[in-house]
PDB file of N, CA and C in Angstrom:
ATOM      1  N   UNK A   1     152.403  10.001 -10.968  1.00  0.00           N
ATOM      2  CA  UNK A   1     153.249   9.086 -10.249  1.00  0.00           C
ATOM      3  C   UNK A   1     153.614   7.942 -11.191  1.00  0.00           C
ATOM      4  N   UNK A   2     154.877   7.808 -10.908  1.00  0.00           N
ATOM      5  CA  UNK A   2     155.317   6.474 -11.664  1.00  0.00           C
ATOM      6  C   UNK A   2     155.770   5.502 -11.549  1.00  0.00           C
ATOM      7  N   UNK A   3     155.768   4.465 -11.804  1.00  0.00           N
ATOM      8  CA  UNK A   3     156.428   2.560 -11.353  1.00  0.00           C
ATOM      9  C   UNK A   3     157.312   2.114 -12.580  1.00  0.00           C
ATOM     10  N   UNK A   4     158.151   1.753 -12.060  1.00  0.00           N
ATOM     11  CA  UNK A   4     159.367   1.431 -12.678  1.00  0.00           C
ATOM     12  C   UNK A   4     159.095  -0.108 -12.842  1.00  0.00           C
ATOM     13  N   UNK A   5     159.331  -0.947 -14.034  1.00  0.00           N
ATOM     14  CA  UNK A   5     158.782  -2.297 -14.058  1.00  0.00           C
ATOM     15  C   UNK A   5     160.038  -2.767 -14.899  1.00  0.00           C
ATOM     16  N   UNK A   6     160.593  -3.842 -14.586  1.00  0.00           N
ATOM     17  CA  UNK A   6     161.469  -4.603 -15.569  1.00  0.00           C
ATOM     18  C   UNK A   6     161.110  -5.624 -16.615  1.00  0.00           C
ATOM     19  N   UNK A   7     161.779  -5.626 -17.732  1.00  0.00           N
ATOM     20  CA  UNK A   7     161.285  -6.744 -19.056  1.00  0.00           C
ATOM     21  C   UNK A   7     162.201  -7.455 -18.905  1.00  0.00           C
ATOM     22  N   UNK A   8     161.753  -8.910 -18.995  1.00  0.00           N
ATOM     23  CA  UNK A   8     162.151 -10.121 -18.499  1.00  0.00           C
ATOM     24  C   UNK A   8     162.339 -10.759 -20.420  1.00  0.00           C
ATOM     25  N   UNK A   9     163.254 -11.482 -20.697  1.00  0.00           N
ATOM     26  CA  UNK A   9     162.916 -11.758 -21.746  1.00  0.00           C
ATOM     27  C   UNK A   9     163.393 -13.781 -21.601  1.00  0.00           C
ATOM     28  N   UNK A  10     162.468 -14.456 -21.764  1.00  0.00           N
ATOM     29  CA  UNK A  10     162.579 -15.521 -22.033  1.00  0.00           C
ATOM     30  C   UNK A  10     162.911 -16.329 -23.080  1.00  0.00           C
ATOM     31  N   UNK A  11     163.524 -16.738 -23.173  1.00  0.00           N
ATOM     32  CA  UNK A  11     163.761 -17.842 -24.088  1.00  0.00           C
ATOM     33  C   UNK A  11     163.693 -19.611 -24.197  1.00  0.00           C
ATOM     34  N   UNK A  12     163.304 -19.869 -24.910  1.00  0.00           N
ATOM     35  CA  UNK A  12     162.500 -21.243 -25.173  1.00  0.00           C
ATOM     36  C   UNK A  12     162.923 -21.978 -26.977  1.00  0.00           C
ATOM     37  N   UNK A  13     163.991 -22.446 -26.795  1.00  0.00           N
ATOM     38  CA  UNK A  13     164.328 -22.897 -28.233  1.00  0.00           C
ATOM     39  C   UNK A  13     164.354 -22.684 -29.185  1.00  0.00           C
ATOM     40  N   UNK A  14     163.525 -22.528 -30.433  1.00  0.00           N
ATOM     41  CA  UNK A  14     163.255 -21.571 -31.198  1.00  0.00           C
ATOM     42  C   UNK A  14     162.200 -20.201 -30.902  1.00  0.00           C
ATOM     43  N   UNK A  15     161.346 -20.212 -30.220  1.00  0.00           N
ATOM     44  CA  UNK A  15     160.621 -18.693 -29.356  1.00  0.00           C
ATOM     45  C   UNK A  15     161.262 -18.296 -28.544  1.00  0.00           C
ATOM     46  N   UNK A  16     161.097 -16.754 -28.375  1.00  0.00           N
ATOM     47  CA  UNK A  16     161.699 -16.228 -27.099  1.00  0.00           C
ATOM     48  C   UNK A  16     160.429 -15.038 -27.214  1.00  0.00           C
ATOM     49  N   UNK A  17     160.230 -14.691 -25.753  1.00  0.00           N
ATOM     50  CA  UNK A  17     159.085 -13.935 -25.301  1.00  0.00           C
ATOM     51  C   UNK A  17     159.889 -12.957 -24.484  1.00  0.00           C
ATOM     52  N   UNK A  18     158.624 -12.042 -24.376  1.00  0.00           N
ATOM     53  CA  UNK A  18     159.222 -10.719 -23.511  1.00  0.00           C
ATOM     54  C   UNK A  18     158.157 -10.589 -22.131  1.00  0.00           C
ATOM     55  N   UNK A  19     158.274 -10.357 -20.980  1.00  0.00           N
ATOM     56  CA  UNK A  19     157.577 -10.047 -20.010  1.00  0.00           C
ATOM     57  C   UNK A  19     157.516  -9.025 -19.595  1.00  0.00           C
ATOM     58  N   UNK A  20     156.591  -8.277 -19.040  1.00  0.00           N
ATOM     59  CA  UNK A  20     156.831  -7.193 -18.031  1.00  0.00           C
ATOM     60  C   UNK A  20     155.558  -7.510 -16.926  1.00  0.00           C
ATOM     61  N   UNK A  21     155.966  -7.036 -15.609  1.00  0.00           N
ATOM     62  CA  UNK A  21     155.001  -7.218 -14.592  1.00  0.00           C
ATOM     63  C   UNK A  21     154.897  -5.492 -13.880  1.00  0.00           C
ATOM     64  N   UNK A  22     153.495  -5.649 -13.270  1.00  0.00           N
ATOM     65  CA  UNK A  22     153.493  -4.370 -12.602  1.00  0.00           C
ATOM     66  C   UNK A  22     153.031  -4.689 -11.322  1.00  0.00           C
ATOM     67  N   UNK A  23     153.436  -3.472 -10.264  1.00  0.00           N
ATOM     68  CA  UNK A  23     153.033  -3.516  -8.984  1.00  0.00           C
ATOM     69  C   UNK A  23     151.590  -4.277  -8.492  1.00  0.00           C
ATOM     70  N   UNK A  24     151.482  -4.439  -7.580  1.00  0.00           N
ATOM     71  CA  UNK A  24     149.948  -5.360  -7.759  1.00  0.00           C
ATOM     72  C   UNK A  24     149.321  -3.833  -7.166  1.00  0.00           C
ATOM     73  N   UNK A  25     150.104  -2.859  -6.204  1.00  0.00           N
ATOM     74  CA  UNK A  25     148.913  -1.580  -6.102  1.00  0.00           C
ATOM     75  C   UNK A  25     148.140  -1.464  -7.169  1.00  0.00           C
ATOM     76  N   UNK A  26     149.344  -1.349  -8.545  1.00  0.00           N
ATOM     77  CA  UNK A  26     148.612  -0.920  -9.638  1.00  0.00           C
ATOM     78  C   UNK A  26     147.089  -1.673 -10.301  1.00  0.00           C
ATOM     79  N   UNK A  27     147.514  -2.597 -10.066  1.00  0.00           N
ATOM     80  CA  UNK A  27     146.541  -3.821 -10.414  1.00  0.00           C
ATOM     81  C   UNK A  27     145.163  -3.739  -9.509  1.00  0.00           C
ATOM     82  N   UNK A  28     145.516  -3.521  -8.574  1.00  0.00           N
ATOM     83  CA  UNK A  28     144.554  -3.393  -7.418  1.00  0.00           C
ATOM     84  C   UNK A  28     143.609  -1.577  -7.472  1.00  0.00           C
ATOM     85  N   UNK A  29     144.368  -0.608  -7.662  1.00  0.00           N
ATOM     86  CA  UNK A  29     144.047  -0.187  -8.163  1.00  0.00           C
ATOM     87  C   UNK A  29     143.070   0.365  -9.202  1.00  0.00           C
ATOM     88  N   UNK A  30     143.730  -0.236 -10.350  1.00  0.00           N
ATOM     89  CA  UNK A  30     142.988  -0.360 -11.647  1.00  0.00           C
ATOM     90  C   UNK A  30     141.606  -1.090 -11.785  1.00  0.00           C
ATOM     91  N   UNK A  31     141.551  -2.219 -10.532  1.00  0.00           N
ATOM     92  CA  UNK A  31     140.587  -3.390 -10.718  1.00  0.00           C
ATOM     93  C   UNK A  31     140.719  -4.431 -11.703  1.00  0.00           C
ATOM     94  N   UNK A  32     142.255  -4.692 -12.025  1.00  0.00           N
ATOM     95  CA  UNK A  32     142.704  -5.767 -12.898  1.00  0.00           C
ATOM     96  C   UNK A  32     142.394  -7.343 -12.909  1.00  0.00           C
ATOM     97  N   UNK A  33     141.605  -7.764 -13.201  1.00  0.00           N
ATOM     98  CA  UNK A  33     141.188  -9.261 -13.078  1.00  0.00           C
ATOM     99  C   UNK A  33     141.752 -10.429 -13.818  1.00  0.00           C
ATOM    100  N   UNK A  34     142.288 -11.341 -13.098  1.00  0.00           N
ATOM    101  CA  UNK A  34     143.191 -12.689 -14.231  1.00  0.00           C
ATOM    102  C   UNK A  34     142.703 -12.456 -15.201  1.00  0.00           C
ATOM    103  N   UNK A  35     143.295 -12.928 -15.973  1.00  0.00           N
ATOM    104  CA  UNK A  35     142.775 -13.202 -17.604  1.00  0.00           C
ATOM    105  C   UNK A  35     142.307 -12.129 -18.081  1.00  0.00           C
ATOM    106  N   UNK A  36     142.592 -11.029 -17.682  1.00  0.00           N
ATOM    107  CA  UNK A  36     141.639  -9.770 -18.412  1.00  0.00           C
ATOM    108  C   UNK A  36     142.784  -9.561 -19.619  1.00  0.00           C
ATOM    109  N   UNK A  37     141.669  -9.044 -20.934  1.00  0.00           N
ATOM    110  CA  UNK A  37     142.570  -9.034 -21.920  1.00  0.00           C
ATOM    111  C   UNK A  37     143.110  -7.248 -21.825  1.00  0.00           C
ATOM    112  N   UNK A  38     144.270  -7.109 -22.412  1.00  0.00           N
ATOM    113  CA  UNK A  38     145.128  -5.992 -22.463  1.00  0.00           C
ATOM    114  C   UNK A  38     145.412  -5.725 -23.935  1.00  0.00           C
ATOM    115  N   UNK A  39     145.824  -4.812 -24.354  1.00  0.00           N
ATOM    116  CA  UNK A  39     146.318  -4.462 -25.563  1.00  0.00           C
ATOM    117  C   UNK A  39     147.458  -3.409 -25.808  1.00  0.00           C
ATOM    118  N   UNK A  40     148.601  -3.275 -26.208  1.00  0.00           N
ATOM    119  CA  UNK A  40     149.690  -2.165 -26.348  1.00  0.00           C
ATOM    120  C   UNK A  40     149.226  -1.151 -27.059  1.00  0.00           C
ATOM    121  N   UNK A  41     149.621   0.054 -26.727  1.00  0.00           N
ATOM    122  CA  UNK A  41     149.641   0.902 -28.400  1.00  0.00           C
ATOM    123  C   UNK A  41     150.558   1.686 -28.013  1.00  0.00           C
ATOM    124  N   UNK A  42     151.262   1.589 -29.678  1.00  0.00           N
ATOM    125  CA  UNK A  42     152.601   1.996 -29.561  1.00  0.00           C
ATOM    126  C   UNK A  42     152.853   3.580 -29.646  1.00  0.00           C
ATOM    127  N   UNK A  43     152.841   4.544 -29.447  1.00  0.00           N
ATOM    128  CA  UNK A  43     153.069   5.729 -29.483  1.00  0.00           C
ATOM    129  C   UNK A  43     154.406   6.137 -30.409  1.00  0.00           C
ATOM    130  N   UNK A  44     155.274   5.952 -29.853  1.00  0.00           N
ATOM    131  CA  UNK A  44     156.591   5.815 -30.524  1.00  0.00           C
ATOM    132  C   UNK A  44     157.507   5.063 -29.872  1.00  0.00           C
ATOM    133  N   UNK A  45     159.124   5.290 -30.187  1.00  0.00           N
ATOM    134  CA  UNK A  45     159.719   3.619 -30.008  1.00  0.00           C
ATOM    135  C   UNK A  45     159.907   4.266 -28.019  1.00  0.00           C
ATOM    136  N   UNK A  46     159.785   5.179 -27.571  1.00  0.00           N
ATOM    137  CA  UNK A  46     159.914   5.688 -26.165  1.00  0.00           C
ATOM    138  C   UNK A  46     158.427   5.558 -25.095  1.00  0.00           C
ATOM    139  N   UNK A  47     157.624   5.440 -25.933  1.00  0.00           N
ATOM    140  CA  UNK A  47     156.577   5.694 -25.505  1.00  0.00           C
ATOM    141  C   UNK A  47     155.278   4.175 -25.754  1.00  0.00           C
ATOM    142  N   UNK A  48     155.069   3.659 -24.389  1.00  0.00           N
ATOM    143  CA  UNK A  48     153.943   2.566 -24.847  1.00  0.00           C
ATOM    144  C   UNK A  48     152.448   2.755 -23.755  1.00  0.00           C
ATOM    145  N   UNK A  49     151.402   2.620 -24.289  1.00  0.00           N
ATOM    146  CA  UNK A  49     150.599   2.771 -23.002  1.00  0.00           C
ATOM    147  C   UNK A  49     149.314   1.464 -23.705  1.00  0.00           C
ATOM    148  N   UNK A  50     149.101   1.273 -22.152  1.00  0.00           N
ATOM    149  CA  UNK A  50     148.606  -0.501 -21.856  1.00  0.00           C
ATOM    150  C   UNK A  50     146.821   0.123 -21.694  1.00  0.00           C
ATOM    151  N   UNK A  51     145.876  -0.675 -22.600  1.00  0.00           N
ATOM    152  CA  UNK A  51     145.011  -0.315 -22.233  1.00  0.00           C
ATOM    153  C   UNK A  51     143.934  -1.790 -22.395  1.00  0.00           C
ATOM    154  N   UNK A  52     142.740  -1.374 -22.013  1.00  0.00           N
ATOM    155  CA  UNK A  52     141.861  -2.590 -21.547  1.00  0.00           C
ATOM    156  C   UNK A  52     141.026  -2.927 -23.011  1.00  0.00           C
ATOM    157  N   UNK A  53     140.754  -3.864 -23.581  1.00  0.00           N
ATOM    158  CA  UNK A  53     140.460  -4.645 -24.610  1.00  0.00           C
ATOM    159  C   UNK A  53     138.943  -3.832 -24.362  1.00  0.00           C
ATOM    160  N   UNK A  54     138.257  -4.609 -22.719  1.00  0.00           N
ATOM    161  CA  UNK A  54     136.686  -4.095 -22.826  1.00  0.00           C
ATOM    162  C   UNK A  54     136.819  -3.095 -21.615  1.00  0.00           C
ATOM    163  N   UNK A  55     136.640  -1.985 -22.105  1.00  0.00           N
ATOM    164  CA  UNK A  55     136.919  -0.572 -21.219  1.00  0.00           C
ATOM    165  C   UNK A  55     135.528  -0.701 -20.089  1.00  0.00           C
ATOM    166  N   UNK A  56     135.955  -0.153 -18.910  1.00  0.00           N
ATOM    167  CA  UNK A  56     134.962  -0.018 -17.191  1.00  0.00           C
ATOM    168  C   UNK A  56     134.937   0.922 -17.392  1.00  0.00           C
ATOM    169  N   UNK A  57     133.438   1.492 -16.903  1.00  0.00           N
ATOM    170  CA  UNK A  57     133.746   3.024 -16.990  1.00  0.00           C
ATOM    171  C   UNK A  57     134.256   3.613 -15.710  1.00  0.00           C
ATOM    172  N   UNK A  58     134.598   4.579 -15.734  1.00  0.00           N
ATOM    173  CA  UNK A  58     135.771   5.169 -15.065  1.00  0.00           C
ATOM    174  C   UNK A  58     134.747   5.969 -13.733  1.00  0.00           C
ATOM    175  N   UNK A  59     135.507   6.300 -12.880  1.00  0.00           N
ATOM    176  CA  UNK A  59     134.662   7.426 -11.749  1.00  0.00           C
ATOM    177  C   UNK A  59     134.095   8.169 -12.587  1.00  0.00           C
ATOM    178  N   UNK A  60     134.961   9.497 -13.885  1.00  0.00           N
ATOM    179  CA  UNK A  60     134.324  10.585 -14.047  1.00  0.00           C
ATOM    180  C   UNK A  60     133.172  10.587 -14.637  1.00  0.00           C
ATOM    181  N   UNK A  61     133.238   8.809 -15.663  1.00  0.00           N
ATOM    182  CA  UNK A  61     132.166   8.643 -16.711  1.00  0.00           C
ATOM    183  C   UNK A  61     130.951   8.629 -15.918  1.00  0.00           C
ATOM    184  N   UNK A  62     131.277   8.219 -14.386  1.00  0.00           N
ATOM    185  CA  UNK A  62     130.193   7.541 -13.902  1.00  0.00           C
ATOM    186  C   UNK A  62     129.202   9.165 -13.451  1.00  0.00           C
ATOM    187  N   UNK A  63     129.972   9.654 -12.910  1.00  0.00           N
ATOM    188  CA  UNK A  63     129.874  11.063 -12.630  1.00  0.00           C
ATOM    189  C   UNK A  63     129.089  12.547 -13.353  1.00  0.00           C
ATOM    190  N   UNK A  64     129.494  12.161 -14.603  1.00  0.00           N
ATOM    191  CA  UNK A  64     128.972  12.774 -16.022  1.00  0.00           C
ATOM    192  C   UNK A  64     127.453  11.986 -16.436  1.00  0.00           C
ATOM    193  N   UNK A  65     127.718  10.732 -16.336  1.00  0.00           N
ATOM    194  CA  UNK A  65     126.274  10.089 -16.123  1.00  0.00           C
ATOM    195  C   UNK A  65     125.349  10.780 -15.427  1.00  0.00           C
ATOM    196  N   UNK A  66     125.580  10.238 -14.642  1.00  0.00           N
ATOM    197  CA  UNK A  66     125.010  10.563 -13.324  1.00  0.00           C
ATOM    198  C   UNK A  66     123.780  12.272 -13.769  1.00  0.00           C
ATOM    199  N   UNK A  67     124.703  13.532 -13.920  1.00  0.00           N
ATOM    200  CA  UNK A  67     124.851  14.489 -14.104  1.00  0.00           C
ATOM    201  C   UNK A  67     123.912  14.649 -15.111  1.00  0.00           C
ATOM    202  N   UNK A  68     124.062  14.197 -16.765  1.00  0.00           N
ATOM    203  CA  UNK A  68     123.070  13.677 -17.142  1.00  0.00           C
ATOM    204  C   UNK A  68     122.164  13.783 -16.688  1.00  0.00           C
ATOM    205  N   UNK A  69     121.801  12.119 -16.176  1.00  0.00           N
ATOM    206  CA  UNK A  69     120.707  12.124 -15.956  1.00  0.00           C
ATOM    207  C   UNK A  69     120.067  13.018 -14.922  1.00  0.00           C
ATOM    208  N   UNK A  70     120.604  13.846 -13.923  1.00  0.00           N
ATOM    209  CA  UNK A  70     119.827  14.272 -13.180  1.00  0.00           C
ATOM    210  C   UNK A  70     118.947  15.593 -13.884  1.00  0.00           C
ATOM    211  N   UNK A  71     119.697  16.238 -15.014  1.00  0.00           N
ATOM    212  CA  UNK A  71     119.390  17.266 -15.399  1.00  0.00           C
ATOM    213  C   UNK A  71     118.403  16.843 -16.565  1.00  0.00           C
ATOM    214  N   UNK A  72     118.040  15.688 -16.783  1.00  0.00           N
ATOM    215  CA  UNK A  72     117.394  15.135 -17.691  1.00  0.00           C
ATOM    216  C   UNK A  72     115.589  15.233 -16.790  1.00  0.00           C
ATOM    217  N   UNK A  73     116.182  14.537 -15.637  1.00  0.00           N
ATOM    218  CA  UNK A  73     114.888  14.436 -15.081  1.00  0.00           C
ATOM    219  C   UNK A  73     114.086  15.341 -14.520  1.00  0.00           C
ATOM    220  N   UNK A  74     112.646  15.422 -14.560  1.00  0.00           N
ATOM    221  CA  UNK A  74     112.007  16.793 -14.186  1.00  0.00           C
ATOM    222  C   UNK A  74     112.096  16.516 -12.601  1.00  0.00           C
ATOM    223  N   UNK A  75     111.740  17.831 -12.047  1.00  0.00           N
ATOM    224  CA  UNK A  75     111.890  18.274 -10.688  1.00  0.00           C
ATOM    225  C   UNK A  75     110.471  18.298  -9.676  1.00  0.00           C
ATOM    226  N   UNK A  76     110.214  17.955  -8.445  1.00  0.00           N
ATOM    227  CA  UNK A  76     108.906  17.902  -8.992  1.00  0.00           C
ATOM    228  C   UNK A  76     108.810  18.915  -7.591  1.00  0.00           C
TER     229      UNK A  76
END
């Protein structure tokens, strides 16, 4: 599924900045918190994907854990 987001580009005298905002589902979603840091990586000039500076682990990680450990532990 996909969200369509517009770039806003500001300008400020000699700087000019670029914005983009996303749905707050997404945000809500994701578990996005103010100030959380983000980072771009550029794929190519079509392609950008947004990822988290300090990575959460995810359902599956939690899952695979989990899994882990159960097979770790003896049975009694």
């Amino acid at each position: 599924m996909g969200y369509k987001a517009k770039i806003q580009r500001v300008d400020r005298g000699a700087t000019k900045s670029f914005y983009i905002n996303f749905p707050a589902a997404v945000a809500e979603a994701c578990v996005i918190e103010k100030g959380e840091e983000m980072e771009w990586i550029i794929e190519d000039k079509n392609t950008f994907v947004l990822q988290r500076v300090k990575l959460i682990p995810t359902r599956q990680n939690k899952l695979a854990q989990k899994k882990n450990i159960d097979q770790k532990t003896p049975k009694k």
